[in-house]
Protein backbone atom coordinates (compact mmCIF):
# COMPACT_ATOMS: atom_id res chain seq x y z
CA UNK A 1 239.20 -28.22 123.34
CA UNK A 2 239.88 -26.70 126.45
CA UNK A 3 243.76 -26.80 127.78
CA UNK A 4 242.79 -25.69 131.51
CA UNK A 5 240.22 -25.46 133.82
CA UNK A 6 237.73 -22.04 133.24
CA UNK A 7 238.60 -19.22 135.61
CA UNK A 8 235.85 -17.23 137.68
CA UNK A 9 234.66 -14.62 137.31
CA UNK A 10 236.46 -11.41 138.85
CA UNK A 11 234.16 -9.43 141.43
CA UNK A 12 233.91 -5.96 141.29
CA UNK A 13 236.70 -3.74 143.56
CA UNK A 14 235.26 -4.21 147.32
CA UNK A 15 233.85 -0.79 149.01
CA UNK A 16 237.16 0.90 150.49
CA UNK A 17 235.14 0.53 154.36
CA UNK A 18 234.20 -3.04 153.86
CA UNK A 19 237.69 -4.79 152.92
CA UNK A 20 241.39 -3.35 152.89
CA UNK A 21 242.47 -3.59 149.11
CA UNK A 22 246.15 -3.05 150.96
CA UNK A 23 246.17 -6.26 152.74
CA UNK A 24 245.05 -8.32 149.74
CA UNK A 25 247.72 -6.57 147.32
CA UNK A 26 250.93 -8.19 149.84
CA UNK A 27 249.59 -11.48 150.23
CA UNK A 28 248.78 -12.10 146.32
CA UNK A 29 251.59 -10.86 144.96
CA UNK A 30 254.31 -10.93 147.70
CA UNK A 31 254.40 -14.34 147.39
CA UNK A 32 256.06 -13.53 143.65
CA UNK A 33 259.05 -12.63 145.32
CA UNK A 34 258.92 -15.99 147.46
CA UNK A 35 259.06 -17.93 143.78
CA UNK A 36 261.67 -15.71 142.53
CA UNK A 37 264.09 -16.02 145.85
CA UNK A 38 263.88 -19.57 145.58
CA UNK A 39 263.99 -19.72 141.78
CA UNK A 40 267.15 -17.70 141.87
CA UNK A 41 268.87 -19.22 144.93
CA UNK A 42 268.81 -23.05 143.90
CA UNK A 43 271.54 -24.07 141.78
CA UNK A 44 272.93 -27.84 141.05
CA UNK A 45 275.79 -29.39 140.13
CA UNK A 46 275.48 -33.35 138.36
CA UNK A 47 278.83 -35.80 138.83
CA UNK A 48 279.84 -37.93 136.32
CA UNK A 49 277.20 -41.38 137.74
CA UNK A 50 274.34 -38.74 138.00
CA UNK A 51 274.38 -37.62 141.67
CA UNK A 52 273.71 -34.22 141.96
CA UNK A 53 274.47 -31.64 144.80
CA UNK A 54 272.45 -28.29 145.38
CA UNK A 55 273.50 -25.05 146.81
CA UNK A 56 272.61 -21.78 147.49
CA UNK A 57 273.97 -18.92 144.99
CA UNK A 58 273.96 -16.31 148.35
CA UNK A 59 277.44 -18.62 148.85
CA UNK A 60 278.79 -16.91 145.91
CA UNK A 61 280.46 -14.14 147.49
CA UNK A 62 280.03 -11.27 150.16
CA UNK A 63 277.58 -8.95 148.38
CA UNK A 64 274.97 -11.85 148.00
CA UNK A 65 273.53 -12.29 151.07
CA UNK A 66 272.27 -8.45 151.13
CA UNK A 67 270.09 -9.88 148.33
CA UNK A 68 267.83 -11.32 151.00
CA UNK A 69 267.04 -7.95 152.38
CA UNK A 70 264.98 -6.83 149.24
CA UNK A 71 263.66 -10.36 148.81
CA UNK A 72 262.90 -11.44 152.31
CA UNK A 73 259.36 -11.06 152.71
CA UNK A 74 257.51 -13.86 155.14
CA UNK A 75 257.05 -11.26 157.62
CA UNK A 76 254.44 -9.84 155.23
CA UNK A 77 252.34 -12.74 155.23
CA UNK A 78 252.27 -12.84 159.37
CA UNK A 79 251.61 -8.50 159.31
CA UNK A 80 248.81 -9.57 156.79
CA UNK A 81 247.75 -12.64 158.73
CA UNK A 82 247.47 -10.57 161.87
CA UNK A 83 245.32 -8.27 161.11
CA UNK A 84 242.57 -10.40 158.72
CA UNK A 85 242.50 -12.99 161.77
CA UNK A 86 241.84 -10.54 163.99
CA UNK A 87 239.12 -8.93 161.88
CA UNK A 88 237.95 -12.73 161.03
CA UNK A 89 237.27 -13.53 164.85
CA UNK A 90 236.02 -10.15 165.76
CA UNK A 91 233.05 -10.36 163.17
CA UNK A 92 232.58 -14.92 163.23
CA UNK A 93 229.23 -15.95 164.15
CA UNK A 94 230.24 -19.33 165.38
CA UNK A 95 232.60 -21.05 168.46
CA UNK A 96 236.41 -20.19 168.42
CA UNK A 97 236.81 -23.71 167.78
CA UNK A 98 234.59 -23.20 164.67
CA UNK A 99 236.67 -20.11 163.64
CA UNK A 100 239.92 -22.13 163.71
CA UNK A 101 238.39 -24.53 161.92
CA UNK A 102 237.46 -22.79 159.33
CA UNK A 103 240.65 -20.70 159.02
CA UNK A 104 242.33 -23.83 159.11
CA UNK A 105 240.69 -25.67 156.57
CA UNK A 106 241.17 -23.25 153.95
CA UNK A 107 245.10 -23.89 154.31
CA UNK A 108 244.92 -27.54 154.60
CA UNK A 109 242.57 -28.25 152.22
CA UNK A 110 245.18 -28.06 149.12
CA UNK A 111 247.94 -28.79 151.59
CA UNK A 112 247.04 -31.97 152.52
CA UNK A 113 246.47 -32.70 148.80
CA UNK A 114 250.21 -31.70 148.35
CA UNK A 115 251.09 -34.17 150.94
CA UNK A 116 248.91 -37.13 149.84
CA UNK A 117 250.06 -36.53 146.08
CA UNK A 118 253.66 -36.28 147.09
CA UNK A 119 253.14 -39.69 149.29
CA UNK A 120 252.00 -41.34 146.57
CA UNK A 121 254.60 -39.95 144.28
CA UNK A 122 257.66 -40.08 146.14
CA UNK A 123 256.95 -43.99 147.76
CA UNK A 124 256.97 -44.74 143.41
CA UNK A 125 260.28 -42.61 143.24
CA UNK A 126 261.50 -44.69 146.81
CA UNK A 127 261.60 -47.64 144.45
CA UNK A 128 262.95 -46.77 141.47
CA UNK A 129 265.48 -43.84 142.33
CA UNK A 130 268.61 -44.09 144.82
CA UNK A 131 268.34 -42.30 147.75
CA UNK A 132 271.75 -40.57 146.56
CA UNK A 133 270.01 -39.41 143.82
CA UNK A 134 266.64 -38.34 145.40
CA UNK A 135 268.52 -36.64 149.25
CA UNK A 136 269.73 -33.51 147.26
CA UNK A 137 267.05 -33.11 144.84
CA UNK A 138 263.79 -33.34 147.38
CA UNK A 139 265.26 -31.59 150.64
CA UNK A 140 263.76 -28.21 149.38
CA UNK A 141 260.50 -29.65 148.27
CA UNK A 142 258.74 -29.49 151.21
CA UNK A 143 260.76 -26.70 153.02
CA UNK A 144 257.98 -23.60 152.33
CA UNK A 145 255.46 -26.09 154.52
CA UNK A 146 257.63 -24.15 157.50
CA UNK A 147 255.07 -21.22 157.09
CA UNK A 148 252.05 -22.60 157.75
CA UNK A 149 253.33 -25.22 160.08
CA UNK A 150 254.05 -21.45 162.50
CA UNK A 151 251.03 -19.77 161.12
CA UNK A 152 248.01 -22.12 161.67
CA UNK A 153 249.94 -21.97 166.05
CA UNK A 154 250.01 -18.28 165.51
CA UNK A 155 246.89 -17.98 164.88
CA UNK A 156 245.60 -20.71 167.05
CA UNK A 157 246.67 -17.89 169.75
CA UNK A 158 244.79 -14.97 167.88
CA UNK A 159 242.12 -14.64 170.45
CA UNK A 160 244.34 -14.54 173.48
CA UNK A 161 247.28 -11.95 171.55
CA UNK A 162 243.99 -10.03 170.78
CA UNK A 163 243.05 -9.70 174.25
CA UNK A 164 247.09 -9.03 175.13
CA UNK A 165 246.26 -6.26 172.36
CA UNK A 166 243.44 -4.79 173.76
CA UNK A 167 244.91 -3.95 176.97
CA UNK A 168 248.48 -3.45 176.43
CA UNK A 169 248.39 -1.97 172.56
CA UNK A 170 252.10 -1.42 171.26
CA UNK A 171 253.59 -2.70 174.26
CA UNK A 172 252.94 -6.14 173.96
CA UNK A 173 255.44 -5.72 170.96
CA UNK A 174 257.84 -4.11 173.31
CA UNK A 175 257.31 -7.27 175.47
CA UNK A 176 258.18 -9.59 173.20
CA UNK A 177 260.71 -7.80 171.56
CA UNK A 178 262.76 -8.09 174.88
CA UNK A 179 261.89 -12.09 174.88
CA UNK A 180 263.10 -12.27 171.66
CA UNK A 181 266.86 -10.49 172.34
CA UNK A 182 267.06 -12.56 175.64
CA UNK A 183 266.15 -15.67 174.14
CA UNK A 184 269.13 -14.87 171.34
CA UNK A 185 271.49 -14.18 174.23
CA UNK A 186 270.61 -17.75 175.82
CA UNK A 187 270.76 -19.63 172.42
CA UNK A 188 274.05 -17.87 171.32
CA UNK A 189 275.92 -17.62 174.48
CA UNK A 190 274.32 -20.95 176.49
CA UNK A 191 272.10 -22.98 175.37
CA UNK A 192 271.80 -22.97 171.61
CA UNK A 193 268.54 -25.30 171.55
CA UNK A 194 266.55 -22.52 173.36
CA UNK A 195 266.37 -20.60 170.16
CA UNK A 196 263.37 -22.64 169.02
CA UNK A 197 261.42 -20.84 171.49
CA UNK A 198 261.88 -17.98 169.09
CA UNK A 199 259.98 -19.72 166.52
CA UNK A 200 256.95 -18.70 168.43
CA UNK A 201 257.83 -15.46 169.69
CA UNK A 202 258.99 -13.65 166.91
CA UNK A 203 256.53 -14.86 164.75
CA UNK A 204 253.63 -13.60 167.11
CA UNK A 205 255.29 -10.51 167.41
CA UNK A 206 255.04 -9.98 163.41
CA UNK A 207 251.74 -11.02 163.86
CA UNK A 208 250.83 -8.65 166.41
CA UNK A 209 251.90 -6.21 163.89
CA UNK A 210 248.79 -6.58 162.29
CA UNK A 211 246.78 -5.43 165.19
CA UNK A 212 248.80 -2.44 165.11
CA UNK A 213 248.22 -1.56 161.28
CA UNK A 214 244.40 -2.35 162.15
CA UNK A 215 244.72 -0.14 164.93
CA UNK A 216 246.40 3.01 163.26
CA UNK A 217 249.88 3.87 162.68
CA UNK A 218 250.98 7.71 161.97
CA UNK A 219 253.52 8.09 159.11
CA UNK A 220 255.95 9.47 161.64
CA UNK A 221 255.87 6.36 163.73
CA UNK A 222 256.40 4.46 160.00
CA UNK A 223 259.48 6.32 159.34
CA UNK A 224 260.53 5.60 162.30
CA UNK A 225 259.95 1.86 162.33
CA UNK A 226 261.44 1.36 159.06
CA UNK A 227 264.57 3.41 159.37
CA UNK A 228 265.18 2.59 162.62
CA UNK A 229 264.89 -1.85 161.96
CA UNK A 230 267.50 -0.80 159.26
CA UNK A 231 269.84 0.92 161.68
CA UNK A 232 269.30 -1.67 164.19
CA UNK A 233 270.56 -4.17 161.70
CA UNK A 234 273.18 -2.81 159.97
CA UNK A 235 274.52 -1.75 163.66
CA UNK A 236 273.65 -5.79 165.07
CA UNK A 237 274.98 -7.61 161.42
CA UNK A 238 277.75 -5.34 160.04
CA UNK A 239 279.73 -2.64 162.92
CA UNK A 240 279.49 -5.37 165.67
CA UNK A 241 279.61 -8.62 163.56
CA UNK A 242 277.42 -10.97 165.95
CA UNK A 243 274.09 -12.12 163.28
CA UNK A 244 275.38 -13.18 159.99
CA UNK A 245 274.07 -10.85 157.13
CA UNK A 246 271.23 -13.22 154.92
CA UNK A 247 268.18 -13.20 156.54
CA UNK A 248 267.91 -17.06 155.13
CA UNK A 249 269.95 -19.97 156.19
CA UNK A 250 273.22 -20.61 154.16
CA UNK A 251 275.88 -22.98 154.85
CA UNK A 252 278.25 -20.16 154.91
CA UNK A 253 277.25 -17.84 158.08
CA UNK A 254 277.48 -19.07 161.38
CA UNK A 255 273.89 -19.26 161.59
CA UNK A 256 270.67 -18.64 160.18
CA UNK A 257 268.62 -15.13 161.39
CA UNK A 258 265.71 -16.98 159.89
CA UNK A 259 265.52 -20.81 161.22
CA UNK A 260 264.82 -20.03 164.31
CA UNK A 261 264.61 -16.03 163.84
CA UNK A 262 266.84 -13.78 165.21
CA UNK A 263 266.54 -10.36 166.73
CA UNK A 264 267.90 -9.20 163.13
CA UNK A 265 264.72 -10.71 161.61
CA UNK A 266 262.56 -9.35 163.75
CA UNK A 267 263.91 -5.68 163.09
CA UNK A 268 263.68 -6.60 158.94
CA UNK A 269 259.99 -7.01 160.00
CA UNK A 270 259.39 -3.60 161.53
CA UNK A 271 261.34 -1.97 158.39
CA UNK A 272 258.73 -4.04 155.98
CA UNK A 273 255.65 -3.16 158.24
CA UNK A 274 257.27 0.70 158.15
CA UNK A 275 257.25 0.50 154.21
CA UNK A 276 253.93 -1.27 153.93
CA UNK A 277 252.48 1.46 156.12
CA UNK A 278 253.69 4.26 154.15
CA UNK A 279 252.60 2.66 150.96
CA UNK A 280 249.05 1.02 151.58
CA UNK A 281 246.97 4.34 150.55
CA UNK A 282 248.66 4.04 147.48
CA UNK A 283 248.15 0.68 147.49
CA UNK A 284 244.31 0.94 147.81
CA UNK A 285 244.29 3.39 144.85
CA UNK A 286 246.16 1.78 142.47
CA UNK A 287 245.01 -1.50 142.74
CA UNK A 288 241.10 -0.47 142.94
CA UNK A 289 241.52 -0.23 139.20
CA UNK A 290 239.35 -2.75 137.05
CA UNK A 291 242.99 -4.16 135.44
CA UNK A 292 245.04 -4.23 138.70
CA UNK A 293 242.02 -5.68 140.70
CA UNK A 294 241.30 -8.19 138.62
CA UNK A 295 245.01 -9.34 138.21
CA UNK A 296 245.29 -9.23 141.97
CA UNK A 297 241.92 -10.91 142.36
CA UNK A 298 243.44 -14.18 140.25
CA UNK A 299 247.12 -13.79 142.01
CA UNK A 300 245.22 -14.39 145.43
CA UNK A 301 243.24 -17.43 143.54
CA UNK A 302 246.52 -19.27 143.20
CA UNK A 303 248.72 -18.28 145.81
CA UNK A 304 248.45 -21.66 148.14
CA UNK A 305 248.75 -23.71 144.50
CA UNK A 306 251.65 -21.87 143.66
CA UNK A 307 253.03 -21.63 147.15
CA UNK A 308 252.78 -25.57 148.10
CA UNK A 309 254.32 -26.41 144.40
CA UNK A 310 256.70 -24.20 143.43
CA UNK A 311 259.84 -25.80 144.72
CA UNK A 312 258.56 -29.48 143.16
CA UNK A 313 258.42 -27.48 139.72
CA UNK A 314 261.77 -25.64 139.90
CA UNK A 315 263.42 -29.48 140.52
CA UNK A 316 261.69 -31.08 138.08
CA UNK A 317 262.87 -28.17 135.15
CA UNK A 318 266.50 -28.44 136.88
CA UNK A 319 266.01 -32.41 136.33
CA UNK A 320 264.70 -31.84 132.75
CA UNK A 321 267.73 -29.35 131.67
CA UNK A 322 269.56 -32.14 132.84
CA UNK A 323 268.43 -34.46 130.59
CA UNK A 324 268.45 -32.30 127.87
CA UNK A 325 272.07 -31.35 128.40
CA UNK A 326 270.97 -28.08 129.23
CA UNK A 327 272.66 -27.46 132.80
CA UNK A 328 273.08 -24.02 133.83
CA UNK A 329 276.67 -23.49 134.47
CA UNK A 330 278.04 -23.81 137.22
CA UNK A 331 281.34 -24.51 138.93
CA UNK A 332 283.42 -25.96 142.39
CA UNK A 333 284.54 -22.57 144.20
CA UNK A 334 286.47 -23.27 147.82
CA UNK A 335 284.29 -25.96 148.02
CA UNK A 336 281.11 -24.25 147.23
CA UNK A 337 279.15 -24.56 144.01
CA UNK A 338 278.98 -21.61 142.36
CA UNK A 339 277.92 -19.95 139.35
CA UNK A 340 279.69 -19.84 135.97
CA UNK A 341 279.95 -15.91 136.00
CA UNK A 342 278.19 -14.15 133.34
CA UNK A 343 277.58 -17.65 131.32
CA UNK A 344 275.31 -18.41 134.59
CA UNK A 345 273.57 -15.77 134.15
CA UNK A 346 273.12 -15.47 130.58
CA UNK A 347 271.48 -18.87 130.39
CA UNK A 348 269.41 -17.86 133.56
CA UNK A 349 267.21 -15.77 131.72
CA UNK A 350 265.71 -18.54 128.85
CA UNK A 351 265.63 -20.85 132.11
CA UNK A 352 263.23 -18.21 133.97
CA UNK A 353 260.87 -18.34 130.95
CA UNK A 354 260.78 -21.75 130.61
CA UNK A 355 260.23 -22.21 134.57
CA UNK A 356 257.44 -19.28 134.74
CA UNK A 357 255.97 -21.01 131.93
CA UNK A 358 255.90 -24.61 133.62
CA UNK A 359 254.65 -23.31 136.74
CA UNK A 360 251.95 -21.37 135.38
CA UNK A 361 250.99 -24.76 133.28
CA UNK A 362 250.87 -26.84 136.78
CA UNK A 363 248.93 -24.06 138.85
CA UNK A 364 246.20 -23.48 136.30
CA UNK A 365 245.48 -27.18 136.63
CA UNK A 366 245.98 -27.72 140.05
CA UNK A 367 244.19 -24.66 141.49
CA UNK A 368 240.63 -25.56 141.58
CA UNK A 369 242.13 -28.12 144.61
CA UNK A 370 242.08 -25.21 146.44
CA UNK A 371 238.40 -25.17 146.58
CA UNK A 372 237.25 -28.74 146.19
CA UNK A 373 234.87 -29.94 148.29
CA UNK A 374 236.20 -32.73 150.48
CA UNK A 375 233.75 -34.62 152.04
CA UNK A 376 235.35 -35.02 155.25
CA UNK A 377 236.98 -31.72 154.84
CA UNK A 378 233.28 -30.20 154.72
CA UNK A 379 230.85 -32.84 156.07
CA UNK A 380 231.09 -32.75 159.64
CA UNK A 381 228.22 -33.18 161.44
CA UNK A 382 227.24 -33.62 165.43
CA UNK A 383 227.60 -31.33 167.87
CA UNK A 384 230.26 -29.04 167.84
CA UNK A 385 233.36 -29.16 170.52
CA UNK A 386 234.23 -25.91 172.62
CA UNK A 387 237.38 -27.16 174.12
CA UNK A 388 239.76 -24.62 173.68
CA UNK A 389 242.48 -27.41 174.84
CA UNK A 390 241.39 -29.70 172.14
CA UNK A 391 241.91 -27.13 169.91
CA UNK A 392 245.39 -26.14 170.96
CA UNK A 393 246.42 -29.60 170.91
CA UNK A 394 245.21 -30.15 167.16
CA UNK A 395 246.86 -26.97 166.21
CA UNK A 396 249.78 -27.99 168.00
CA UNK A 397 250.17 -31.73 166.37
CA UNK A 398 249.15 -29.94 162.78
CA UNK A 399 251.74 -27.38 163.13
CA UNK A 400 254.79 -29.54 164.67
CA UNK A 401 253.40 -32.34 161.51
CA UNK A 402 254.05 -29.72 159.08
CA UNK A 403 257.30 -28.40 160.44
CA UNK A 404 258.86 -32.01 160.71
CA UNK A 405 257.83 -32.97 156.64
CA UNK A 406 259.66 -29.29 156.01
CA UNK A 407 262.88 -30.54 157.50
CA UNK A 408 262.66 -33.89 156.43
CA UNK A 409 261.16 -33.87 153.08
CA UNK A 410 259.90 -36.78 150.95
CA UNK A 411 263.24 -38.88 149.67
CA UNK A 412 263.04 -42.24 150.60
CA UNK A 413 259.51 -41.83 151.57
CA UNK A 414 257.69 -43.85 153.35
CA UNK A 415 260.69 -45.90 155.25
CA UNK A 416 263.07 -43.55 155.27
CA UNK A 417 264.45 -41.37 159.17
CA UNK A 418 265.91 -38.07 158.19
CA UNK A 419 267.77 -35.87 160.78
CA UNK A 420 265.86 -32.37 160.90
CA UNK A 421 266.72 -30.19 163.27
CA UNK A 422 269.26 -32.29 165.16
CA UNK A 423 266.40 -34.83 165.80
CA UNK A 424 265.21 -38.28 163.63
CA UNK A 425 262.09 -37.36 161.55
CA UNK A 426 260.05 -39.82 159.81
CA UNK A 427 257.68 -37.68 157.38
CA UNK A 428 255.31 -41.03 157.49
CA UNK A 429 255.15 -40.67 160.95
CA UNK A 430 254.69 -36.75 160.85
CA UNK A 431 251.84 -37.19 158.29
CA UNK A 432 250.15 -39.40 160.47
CA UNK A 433 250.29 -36.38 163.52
CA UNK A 434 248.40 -34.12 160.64
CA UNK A 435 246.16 -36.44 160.50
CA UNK A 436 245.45 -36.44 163.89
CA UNK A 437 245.46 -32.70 164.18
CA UNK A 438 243.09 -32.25 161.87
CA UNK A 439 240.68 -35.01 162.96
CA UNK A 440 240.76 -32.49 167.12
CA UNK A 441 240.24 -29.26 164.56
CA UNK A 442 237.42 -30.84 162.70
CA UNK A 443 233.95 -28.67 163.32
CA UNK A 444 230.38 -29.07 161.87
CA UNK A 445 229.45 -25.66 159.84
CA UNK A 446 228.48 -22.90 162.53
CA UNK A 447 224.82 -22.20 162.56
CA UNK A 448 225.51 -18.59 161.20
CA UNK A 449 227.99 -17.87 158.40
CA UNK A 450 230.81 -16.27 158.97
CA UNK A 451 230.62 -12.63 157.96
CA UNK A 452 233.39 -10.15 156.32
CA UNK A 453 236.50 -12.87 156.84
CA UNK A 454 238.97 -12.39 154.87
């Protein structure tokens, strides 16, 4: 009897001047170090009636939030992103509305899945659970939605940064490098709301980053990229004190480099695009092996399965240790919950097994979503639109959808208002702009197949 779903086949390694093995490598397995940030940041502490409250183990003491420079890596995804869109578009047979479309669908398609499962879910749990119960628990669940709900905008806008590309090269970096430190000097000395407008432009200057790895980057101008982000940071963060340190949100800094990102994220970018520069030859080499291709090959089958469920696993084992008396210890700390020293710890490493070996139980199920055939998904038909506005809008409505259910979550689902960034939020209400996102992205097949996408 068979426990889980058969596996494809593993291609052979791509020709080295058809597809960049590099690219591939940090998008499969990058996103390990997303699961393990999370995995090892999330603690919870139970009261006596079986409320519980989570925290954040970066509030544990000074040296933590430095953790978050080794394991911050989003801005990989965006260098990555960057420069497969812009390879994507150059080579697509089709409209641009088409293209989006298409690179669209292959997010949404297990995304909106997610959402519909968690819907159904969560209105069950709505019933049956008090919200008391269900606020701390589910606030996380949806929070790693905030990626695509930027990305799918981002690259909305890949054919116009391309252009901006084209003419200006490297300087449209330098461009909106200098809108990202003015719009920090608005938001922290003025207006603090303005920041949001860095949602957009830092994240299209990572992506832009892309264009510049396609385009060629010496391993001088690497060096110089990386070490000099790192300067830039330790000089903004630690000699003058204005960004906090993490490059997440915790309740303990001031305020968060990463929701909406900071100058001081933007410079941990170029130090990751400086690394990933210096080490994509080796890269290509030692992942064109049969072993490490094939391993990478099956990373990059599950990555949106094991992106979009992650956090719903790591609650539900928290839940379950509960229940089992199991609860990794913890304790009250100047009013942050903290871990029990080395007992923490200790226990930490029987609870990583058992997590890994959930997780990996739930994505080897779930991952042939990824590439189910929906029927509206995949059966439009009619003539194709080639409004560009239409377009913009949809990608607009899916992305602002997704960042709303990120900040709001799923607990007390489908009634329930939640306050996400300083606004009401109903994630009924932001599923329903998805919807109508999607329905404005929605193409017919192009009459020619996209070639070389990646």
């Amino acid at each position: 009897m068979r426990v889980f779903p058969p596996l494809p086949p593993v291609p052979p390694a791509p020709d080295p001047g058809t597809r960049d093995l590099a690219l591939d490598v940090v998008r499969a397995w990058s996103l390990l170090v997303v699961v393990l940030g999370h995995f090892l940041m999330l603690i919870l502490l139970w009261d006596d009636d079986g409320v519980p409250a989570s925290a954040n183990t970066l509030t544990s003491g000074a040296p933590w939030p430095y953790v978050t420079w080794l394991l911050q890596v989003m801005p990989l995804f965006f260098i990555a992103g960057g420069a497969v869109n812009q390879r994507s578009f150059e080579r697509f047979a089709g409209s641009y509305n088409q293209w989006l479309w298409n690179r669209t669908r292959r997010l949404m398609r297990p995304t909106v899945v997610f959402l519909l499962a968690l819907a159904v879910i969560f209105t069950v749990v709505t019933l049956l659970v008090r919200r008391e119960v269900t606020d701390p628990l589910l606030q996380g669940v949806t929070g790693p939605l905030w990626f695509l709900a930027l990305y799918i905008p981002v690259t909305a806008l890949t054919p116009v940064t391309s252009r901006w590309w084209a003419r200006s090269g490297p300087w449209s970096v330098g461009v909106l490098l200098v809108g990202v430190a003015a719009v920090d000097y608005v938001r922290l000395s003025h207006v603090e709301t303005w920041g949001a407008l860095n949602m957009l432009l830092a994240w299209v200057l990572v992506h832009q980053l892309g264009y510049w790895y396609r385009a060629g980057v010496s391993r001088r101008m690497a060096t110089a990229l990386l070490l000099g982000g790192l300067a830039v940071n330790v000089w903004l963060s630690q000699v003058l004190g204005w960004y906090p340190t993490s490059l997440v949100g915790i309740p303990t800094e001031k305020f968060s480099n990463m929701a909406p990102p900071t100058i001081v994220l933007v410079m941990h970018s170029f130090v990751l695009f400086g690394g990933f520069v210096l080490l994509a030859p080796w890269l290509r080499v030692r992942f064109a092996t049969p072993r490490a291709f094939a391993a990478t090959t099956r990373a990059a089958l599950f990555a949106m399965t094991i992106y979009l469920w992650h956090m719903l696993v790591l609650v539900g084992w928290l839940s379950l240790l509960h229940a089992l008396d199991l609860d990794l210890p913890v304790r009250v700390e100047g009013g942050n919950i903290v871990p029990e020293g080395l007992n923490y710890w200790g226990w930490l490493v029987p609870s990583t097994i058992g997590f890994a070996l959930v997780l990996y139980a739930v994505v080897r199920w779930l991952w042939p979503v990824e590439f189910l055939r929906l029927p509206w998904f995949d059966g439009a038909t009619g003539r194709p639109s080639d409004s560009a506005w239409r377009a913009g809008i949809g990608a607009t409505l899916v992305g602002a959808g997704l960042l709303a259910v990120a900040g709001a979550g799923f607990s007390g689902f489908p009634v329930a208002v939640h306050t996400a960034y300083g606004i009401p939020v109903s994630s009924a209400g932001a599923m329903v702009a998805i919807g109508v996102g999607l329905a404005l992205l929605r193409q017919p097949a192009p009459a020619r197949a996209e070639v070389g996408a990646g």
